[in-house]
C-alpha atoms as a PDB file:
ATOM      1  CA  UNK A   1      20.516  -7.732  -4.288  1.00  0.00           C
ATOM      2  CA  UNK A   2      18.713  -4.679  -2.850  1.00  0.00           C
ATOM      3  CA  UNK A   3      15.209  -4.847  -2.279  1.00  0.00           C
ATOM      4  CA  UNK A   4      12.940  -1.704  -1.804  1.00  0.00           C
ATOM      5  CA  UNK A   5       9.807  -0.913  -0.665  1.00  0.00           C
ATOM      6  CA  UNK A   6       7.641  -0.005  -4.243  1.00  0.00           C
ATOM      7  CA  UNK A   7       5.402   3.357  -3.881  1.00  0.00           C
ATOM      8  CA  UNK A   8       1.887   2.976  -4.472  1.00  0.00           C
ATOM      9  CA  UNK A   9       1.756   4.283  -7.817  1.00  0.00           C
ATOM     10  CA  UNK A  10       4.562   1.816  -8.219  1.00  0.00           C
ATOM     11  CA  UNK A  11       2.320  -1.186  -6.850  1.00  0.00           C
ATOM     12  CA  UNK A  12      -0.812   0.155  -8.588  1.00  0.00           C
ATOM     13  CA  UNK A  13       0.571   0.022 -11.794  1.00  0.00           C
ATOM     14  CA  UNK A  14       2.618  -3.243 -11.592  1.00  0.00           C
ATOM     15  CA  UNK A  15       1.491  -5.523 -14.270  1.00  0.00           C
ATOM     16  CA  UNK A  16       1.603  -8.587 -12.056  1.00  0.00           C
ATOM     17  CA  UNK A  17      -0.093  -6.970  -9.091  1.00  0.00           C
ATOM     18  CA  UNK A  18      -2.671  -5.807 -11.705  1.00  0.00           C
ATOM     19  CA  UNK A  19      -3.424  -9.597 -12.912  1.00  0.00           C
ATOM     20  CA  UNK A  20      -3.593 -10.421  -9.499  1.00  0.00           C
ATOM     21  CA  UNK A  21      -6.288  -7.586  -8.528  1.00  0.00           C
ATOM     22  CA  UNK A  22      -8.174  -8.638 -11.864  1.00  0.00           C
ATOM     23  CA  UNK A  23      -8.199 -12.181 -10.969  1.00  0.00           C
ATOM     24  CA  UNK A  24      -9.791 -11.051  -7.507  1.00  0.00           C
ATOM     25  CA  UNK A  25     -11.940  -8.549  -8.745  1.00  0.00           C
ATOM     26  CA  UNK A  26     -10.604  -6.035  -6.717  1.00  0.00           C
ATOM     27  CA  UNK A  27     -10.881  -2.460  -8.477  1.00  0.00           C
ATOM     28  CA  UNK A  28      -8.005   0.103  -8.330  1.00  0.00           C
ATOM     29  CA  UNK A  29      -9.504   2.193  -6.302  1.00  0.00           C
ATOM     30  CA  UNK A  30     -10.229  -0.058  -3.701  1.00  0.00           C
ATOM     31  CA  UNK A  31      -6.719  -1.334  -3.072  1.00  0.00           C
ATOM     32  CA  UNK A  32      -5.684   2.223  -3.454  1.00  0.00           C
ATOM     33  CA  UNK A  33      -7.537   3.258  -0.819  1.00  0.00           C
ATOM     34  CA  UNK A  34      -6.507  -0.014   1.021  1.00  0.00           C
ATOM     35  CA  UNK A  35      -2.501   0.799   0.683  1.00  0.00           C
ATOM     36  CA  UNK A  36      -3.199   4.446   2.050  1.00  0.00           C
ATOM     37  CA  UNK A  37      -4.836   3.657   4.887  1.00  0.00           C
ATOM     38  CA  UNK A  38      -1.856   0.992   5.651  1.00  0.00           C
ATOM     39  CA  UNK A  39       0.551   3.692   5.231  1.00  0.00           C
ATOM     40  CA  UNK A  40      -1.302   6.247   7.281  1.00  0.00           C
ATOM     41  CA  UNK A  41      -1.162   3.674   9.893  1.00  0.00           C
ATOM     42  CA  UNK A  42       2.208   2.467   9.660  1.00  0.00           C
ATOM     43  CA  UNK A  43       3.226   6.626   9.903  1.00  0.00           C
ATOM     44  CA  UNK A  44       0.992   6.316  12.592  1.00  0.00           C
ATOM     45  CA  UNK A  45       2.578   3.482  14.776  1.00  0.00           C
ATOM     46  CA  UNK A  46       6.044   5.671  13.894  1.00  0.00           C
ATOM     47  CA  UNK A  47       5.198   8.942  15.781  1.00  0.00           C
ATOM     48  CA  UNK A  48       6.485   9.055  19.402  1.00  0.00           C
ATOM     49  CA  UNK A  49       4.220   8.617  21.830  1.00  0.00           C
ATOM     50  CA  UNK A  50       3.316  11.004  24.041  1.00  0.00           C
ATOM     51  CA  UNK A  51       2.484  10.216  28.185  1.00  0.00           C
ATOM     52  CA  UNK A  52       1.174  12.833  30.602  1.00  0.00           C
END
């Protein structure tokens, strides 16, 4: 079995994941802006670095 990384449309709109936010009371908005900011920072921690 093959197992992918979901998008975060793909997260945000997983039933399961959804129960689970519910049950915490986090709002969709919240962990969306949670999952961004991971992925900016994971892009981030990608680049090259640079030294001078």
């Amino acid at each position: 079995m093959m197992c992918t990384a979901m998008s975060i449309d793909e997260v945000l709109s997983d039933p399961l994941i959804r129960q689970v936010m519910q049950a915490d009371r986090v709002s969709l908005s919240d962990m969306q802006a949670l999952l961004q900011d991971v992925a900016r920072k994971q892009r981030e921690a990608q680049k090259p670095r640079q030294y001078n």
